[in-house]
Each structure stands twice: as structure tokens, then as C-alpha cells.
C-alpha atoms as a PDB file:
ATOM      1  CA  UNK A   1       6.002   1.706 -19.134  1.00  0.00           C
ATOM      2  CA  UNK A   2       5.460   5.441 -19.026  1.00  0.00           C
ATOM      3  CA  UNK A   3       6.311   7.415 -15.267  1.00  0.00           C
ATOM      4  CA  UNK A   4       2.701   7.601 -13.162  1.00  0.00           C
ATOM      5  CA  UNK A   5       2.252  11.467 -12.275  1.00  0.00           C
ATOM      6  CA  UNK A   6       3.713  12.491  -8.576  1.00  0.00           C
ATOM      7  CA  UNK A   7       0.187  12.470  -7.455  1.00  0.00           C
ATOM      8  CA  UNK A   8      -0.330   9.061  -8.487  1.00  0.00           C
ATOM      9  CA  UNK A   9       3.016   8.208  -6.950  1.00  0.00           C
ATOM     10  CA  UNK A  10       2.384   9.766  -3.191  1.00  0.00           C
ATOM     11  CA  UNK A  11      -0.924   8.046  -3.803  1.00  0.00           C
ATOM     12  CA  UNK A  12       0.397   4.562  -3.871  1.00  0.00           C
ATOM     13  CA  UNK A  13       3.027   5.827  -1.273  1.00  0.00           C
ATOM     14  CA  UNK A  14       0.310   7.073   1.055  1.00  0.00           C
ATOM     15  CA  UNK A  15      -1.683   3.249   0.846  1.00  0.00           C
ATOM     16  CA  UNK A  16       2.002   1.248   1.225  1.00  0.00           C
ATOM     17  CA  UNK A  17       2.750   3.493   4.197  1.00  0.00           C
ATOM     18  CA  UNK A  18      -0.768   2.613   5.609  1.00  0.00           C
ATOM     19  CA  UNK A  19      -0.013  -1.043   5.137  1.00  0.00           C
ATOM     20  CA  UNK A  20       3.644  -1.161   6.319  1.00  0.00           C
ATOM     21  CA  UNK A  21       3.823  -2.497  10.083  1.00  0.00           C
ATOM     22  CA  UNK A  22       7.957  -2.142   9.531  1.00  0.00           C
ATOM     23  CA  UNK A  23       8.893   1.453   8.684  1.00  0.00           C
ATOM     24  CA  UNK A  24      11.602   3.682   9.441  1.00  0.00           C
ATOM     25  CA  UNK A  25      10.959   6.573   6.733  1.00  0.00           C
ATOM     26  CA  UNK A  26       9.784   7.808   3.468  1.00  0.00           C
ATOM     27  CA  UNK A  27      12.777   7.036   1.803  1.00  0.00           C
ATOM     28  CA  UNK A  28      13.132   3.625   3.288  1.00  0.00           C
ATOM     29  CA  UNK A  29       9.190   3.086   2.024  1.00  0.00           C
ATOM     30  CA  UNK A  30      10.011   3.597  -1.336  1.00  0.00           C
ATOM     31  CA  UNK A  31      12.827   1.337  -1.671  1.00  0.00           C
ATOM     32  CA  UNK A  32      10.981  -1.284  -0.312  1.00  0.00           C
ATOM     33  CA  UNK A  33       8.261  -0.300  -2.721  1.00  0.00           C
ATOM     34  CA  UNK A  34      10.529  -0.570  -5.604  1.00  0.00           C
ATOM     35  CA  UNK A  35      12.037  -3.893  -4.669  1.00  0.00           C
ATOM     36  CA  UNK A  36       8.396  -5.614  -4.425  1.00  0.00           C
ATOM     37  CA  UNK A  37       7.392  -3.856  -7.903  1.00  0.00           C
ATOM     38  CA  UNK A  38       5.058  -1.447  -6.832  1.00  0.00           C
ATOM     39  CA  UNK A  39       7.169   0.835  -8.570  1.00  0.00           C
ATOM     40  CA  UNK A  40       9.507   1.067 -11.199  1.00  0.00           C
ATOM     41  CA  UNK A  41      13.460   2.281 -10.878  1.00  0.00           C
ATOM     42  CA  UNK A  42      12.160   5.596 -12.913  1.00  0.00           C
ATOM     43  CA  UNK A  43       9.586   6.211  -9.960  1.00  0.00           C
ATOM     44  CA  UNK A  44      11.556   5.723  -7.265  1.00  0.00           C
ATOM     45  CA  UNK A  45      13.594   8.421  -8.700  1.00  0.00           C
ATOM     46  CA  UNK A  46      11.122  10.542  -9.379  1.00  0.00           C
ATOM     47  CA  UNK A  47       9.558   9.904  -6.143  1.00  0.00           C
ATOM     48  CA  UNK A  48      12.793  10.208  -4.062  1.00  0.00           C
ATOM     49  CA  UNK A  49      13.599  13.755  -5.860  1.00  0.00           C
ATOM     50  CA  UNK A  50      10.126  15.081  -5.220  1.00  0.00           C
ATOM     51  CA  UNK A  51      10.184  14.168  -1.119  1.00  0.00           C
ATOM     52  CA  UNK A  52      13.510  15.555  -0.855  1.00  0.00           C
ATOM     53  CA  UNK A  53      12.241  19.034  -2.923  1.00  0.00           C
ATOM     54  CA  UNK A  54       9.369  19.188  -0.726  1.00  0.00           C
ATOM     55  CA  UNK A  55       9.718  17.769   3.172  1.00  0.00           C
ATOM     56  CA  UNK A  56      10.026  20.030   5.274  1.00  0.00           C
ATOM     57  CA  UNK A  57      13.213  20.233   8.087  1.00  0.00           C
ATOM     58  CA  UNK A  58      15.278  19.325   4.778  1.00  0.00           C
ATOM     59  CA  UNK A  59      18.617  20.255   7.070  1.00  0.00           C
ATOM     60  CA  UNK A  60      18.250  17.276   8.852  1.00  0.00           C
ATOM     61  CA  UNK A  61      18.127  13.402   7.765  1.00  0.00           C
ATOM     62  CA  UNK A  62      14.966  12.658   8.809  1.00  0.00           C
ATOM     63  CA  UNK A  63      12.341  15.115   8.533  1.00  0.00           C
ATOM     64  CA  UNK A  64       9.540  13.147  11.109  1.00  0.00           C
ATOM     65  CA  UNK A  65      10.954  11.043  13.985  1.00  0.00           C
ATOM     66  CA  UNK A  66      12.115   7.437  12.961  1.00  0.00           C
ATOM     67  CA  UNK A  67       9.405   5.025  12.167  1.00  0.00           C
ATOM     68  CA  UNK A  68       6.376   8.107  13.251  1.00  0.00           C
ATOM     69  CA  UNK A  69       3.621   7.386  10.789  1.00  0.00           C
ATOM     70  CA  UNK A  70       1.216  10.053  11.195  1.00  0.00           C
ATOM     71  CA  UNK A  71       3.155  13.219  10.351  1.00  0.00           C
ATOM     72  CA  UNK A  72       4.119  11.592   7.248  1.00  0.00           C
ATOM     73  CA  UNK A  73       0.660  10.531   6.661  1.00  0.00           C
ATOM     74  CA  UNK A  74      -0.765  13.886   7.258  1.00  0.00           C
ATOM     75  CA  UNK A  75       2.243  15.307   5.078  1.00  0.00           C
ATOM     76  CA  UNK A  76       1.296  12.622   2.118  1.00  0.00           C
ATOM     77  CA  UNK A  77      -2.040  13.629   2.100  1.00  0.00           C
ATOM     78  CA  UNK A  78      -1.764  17.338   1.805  1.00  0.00           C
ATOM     79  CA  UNK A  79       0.847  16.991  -0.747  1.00  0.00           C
ATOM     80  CA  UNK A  80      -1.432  14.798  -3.113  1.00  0.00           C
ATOM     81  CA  UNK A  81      -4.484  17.691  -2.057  1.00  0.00           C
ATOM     82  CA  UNK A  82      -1.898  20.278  -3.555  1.00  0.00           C
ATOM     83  CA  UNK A  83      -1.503  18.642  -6.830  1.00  0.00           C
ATOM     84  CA  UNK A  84      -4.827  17.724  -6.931  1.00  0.00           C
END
């Protein structure tokens, strides 16, 4: 199966992290995403490399506080808006 785009990725991020009533944090989302085959172990690479590249506060472990969904919504969205 050939790697979705990062767009497509933050995409299917962005509705999971919608859905999710249990969250902690973008990296935890993605795990969970790759454990229920949403994505593949490729993607969740690929994913994981591009959110640590690109969140901001990257001195810190989490970049949002724990479990805060809408700065990591907003962030998701104009992340997929610049590689639109």
C-alpha cells in the first residue's frame, strides 16, 4: 500500500481527533490510530516525524496542554491549509 500524502494524513488525524472522547496528545492519537488500522506502521512514521518537524514549543513534551483539543485542532487545520 503506497504512503497517503501528509495532507491526507493530518486529514484523517484532524477527523480521529474530532471523534476521540479519550485523548491525551497528538502523538498518543496516532498510535491509537495505527493500532485500529486507520493507518499503516509507514504513516505513523511519517506522521510522527512531520508533528515533531512542525509543532510549535518543540522544547517541551507536549506542545498544547494534556488532553486540550482545540489548539491542536486549530493547529491541524492550518497545517493541512498550508499544504493545501
Amino acid at each position: 500500500m503506497p504512503i497517503r500524502t501528509n495532507k491526507v494524513l493530518l486529514t484523517i488525524t484532524l477527523a480521529t481527533l474530532n471523534e476521540s472522547t479519550y485523548y491525551t496528545g497528538l502523538c498518543h492519537l496516532i498510535t491509537e490510530m495505527q493500532k485500529y488500522n486507520l493507518i499503516n506502521d509507514r504513516e505513523c512514521d511519517k506522521l510522527d516525524r512531520y508533528i515533531t518537524k512542525h509543532r510549535p514549543n518543540k522544547g517541551k513534551i507536549y506542545s498544547w496542554p494534556i488532553g486540550n483539543k482545540p489548539p491542536r485542532i486549530k493547529w491541524l487545520k492550518q497545517q493541512i491549509k498550508l499544504l493545501s
